[in-house]
N, C-alpha and C. Protein backbone atom coordinates (compact mmCIF):
# COMPACT_ATOMS: atom_id res chain seq x y z
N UNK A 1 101.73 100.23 81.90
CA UNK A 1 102.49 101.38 82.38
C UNK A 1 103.98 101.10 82.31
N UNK A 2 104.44 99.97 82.82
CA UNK A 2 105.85 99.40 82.39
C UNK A 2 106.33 99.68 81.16
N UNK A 3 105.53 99.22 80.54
CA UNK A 3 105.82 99.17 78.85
C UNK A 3 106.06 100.55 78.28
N UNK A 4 105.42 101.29 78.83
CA UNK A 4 105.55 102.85 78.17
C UNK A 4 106.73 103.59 78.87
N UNK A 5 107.00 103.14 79.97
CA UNK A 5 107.99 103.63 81.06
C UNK A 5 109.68 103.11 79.80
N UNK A 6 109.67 101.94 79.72
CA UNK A 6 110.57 101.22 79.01
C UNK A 6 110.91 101.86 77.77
N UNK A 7 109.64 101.94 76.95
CA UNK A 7 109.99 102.62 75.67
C UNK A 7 110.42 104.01 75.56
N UNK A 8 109.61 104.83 77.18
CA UNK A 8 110.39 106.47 77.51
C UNK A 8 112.24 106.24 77.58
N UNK A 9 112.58 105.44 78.04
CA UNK A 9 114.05 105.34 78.56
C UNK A 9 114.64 104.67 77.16
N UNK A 10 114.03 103.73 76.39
CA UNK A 10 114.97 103.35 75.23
C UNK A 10 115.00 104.67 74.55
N UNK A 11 113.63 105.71 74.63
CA UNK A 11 114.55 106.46 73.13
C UNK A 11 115.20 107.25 73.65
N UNK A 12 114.89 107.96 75.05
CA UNK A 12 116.12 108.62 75.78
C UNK A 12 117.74 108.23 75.59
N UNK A 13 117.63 107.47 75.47
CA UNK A 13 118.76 106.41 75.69
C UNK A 13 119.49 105.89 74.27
N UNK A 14 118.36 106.18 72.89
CA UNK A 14 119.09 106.05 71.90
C UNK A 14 120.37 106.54 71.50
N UNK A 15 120.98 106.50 70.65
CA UNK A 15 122.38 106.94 70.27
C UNK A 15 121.95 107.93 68.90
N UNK A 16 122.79 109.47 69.33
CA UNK A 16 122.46 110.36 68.01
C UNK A 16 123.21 110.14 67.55
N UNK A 17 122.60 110.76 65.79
CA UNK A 17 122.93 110.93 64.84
C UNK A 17 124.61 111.16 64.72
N UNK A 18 125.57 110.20 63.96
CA UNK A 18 126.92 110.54 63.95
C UNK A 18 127.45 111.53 62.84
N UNK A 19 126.53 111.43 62.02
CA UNK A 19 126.72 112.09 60.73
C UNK A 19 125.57 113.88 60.90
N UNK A 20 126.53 114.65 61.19
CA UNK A 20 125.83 116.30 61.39
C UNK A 20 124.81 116.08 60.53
N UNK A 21 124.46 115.19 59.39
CA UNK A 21 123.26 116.35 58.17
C UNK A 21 122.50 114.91 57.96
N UNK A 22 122.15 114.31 59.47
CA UNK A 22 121.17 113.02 59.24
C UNK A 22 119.94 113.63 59.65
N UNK A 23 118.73 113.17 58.62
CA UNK A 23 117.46 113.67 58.28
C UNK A 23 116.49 113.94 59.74
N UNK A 24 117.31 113.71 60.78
CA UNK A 24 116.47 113.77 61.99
C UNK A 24 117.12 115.25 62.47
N UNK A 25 117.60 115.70 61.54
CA UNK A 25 118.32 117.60 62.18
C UNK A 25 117.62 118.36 61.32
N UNK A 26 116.39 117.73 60.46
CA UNK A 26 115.51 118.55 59.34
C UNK A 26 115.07 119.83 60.00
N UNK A 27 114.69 120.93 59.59
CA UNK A 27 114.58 122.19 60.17
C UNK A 27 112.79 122.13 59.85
N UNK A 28 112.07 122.94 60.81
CA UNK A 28 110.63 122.71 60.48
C UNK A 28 110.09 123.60 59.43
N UNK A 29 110.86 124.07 58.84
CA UNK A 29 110.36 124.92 57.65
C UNK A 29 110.85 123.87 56.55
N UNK A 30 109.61 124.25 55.49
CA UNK A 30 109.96 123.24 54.28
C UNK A 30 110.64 124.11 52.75
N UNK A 31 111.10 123.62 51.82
CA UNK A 31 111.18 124.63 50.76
C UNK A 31 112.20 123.75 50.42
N UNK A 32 112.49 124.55 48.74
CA UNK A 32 113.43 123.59 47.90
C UNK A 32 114.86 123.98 48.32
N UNK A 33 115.53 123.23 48.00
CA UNK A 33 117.00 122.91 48.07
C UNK A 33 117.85 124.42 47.32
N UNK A 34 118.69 124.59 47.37
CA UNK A 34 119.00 126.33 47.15
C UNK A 34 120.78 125.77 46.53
N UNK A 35 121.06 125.95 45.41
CA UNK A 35 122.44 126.01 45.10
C UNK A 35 123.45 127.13 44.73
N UNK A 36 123.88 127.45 45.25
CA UNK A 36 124.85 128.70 45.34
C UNK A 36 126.85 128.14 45.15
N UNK A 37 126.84 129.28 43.71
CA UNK A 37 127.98 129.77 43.69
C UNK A 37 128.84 129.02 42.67
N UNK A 38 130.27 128.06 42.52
CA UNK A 38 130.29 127.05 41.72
C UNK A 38 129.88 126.02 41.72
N UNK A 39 128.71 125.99 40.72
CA UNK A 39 128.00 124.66 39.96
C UNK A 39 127.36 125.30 38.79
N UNK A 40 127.21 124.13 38.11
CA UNK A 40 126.76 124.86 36.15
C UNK A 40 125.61 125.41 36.39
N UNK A 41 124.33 124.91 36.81
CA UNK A 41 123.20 125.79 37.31
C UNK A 41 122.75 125.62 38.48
N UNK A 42 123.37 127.38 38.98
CA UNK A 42 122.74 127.84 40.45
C UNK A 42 121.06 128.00 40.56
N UNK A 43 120.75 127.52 41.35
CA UNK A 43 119.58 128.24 41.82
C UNK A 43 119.08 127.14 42.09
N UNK A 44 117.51 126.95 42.58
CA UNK A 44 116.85 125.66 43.50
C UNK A 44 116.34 124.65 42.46
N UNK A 45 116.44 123.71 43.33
CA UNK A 45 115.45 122.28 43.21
C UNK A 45 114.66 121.83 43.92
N UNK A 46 113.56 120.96 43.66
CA UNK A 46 112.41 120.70 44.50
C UNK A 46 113.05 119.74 45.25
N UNK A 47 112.70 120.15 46.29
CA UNK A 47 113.47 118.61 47.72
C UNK A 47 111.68 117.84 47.18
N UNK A 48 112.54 116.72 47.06
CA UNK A 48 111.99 115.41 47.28
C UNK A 48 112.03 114.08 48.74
N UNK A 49 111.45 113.67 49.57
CA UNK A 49 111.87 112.95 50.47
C UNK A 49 113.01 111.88 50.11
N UNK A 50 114.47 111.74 51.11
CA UNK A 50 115.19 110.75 50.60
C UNK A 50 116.15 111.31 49.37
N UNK A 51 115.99 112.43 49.09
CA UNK A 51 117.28 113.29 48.08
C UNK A 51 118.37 113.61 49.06
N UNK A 52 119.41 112.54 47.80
CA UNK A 52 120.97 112.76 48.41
C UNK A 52 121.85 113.84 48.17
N UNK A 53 122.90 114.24 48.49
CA UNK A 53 123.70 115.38 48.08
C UNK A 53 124.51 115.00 46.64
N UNK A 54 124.62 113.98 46.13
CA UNK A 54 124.99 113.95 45.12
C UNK A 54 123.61 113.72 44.08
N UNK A 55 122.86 113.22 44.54
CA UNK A 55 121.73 113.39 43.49
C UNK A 55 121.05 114.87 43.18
N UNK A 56 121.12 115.38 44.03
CA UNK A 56 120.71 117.17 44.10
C UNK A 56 121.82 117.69 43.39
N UNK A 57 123.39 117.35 43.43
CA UNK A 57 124.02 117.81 43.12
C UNK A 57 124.47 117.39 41.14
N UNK A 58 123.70 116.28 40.74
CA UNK A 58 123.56 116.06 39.76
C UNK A 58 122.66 116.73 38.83
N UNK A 59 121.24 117.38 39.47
CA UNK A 59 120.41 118.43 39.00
C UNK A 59 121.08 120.00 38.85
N UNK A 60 121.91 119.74 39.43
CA UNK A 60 122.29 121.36 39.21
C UNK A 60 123.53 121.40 38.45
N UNK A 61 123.77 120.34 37.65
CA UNK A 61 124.91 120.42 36.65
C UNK A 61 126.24 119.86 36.78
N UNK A 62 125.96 119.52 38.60
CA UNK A 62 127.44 119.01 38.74
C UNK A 62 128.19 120.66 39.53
N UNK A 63 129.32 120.33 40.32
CA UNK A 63 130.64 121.57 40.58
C UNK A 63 131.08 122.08 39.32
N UNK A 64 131.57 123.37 39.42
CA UNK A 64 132.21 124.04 38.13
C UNK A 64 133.77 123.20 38.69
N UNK A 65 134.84 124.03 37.75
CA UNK A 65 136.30 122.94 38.03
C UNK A 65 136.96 124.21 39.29
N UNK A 66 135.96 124.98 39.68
CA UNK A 66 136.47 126.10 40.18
C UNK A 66 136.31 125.75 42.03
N UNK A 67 135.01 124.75 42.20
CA UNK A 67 134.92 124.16 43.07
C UNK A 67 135.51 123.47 44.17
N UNK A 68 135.92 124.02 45.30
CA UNK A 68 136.82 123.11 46.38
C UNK A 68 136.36 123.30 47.57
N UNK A 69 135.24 123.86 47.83
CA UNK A 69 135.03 123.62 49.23
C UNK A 69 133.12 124.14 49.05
N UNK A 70 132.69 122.97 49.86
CA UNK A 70 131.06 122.75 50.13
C UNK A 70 130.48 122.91 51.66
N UNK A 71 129.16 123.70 51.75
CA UNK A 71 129.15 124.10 53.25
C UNK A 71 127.12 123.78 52.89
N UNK A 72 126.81 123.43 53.91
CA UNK A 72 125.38 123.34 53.41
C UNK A 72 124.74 124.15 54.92
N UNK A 73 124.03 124.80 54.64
CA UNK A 73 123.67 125.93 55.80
C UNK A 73 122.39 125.21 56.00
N UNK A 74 121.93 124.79 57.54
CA UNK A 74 120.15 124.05 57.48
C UNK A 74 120.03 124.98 58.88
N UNK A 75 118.82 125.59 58.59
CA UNK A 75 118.54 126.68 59.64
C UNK A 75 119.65 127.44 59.52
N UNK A 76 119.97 127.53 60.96
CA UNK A 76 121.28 128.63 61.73
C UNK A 76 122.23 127.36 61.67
N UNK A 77 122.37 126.22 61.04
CA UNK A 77 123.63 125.67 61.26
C UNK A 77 124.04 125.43 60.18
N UNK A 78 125.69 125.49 59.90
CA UNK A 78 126.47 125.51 59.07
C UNK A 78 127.50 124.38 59.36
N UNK A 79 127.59 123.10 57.86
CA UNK A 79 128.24 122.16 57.84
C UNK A 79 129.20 122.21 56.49
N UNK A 80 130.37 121.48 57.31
CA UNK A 80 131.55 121.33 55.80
C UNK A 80 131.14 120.17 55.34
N UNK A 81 131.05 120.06 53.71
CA UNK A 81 130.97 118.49 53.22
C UNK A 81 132.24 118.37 52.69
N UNK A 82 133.06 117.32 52.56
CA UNK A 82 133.98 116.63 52.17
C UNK A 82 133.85 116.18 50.63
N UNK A 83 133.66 117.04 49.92
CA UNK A 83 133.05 117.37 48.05
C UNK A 83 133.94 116.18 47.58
N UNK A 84 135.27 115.41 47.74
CA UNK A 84 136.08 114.62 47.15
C UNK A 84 135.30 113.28 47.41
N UNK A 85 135.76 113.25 48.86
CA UNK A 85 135.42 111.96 49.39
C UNK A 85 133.88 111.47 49.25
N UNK A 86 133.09 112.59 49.06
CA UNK A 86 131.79 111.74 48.94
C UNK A 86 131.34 111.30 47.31
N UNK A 87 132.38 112.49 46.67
CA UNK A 87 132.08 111.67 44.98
C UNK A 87 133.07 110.25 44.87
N UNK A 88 133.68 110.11 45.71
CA UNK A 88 134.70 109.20 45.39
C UNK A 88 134.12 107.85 46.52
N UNK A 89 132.84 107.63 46.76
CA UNK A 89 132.49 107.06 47.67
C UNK A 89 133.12 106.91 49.24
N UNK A 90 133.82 107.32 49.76
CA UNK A 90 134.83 107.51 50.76
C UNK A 90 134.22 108.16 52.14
N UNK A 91 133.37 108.74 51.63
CA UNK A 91 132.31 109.47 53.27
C UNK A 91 131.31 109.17 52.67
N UNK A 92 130.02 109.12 53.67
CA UNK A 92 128.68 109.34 53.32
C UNK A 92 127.99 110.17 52.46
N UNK A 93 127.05 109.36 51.56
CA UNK A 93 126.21 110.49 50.79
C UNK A 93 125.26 111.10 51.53
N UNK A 94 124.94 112.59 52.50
CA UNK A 94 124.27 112.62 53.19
C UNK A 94 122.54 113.00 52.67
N UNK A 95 121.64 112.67 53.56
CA UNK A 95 120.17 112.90 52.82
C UNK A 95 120.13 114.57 53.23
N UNK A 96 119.40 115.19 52.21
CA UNK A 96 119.52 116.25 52.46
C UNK A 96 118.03 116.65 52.94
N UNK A 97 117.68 117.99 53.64
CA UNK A 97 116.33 118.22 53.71
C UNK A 97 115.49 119.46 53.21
N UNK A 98 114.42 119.66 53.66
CA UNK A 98 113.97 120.60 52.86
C UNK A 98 114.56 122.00 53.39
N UNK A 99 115.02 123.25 52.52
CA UNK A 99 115.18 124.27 52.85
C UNK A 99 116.61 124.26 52.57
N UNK A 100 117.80 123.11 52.30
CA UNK A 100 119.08 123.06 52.90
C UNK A 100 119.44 124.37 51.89
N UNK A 101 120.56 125.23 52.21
CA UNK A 101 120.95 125.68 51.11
C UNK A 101 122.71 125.42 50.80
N UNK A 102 123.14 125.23 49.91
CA UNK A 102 124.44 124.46 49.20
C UNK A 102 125.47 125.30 48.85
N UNK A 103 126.63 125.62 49.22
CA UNK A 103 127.20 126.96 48.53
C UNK A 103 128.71 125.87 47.89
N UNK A 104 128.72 126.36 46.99
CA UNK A 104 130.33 125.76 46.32
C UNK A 104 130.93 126.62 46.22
N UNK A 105 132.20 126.82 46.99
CA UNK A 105 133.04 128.31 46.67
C UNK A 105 134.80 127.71 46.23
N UNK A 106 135.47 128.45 45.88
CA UNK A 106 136.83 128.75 45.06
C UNK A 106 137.64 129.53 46.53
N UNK A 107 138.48 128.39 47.33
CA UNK A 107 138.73 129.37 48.18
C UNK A 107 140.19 129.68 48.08
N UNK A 108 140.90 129.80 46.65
CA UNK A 108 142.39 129.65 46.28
C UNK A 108 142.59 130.99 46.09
């Protein structure tokens, strides 16, 4: 009974996720990955477990040059990605999950 008491309070007690789009904020609906707007080809890819945002983002052709700002919508929540810094290794490549959808927009 100790033992289970202990392990209730460690995960209570764990430390969340620092990074908004870590695979433990997965939404319970499943479905492919959704690309919208500038990139060479819009439209979905099959989420695979462990697909990164630049590897998803390599299936869909890459950003057009029109590209400057990335928002990935999971459920009802909406996140900015940092499109420079993560091709330039500089932020995290985040794992993406099933359903995410990806928008690349031109906001000049």
């Amino acid at each position: 009974m100790r033992l289970l008491l202990v392990l209730i309070v460690a995960c209570a007690s764990a430390p969340q996720p620092s990074y908004p789009l870590h695979p433990a904020l997965r939404p319970a609906s499943g479905g492919p990955i959704t690309f919208v707007g500038e990139v060479a080809h819009p439209g979905v890819i099959p989420y695979s477990p462990g697909i990164t945002f630049t590897t998803a983002l390599r299936l869909a052709g890459g950003p057009t040059g029109l590209a400057n700002t990335v928002q990935v919508r999971r459920g009802n929540r909406l996140f900015d990605l940092p499109l420079r810094e993560i091709i330039d290794h500089q932020a995290p490549d985040p794992e993406l999950a099933p359903g995410d959808v990806i928008t690349f927009e031109n906001l000049d």
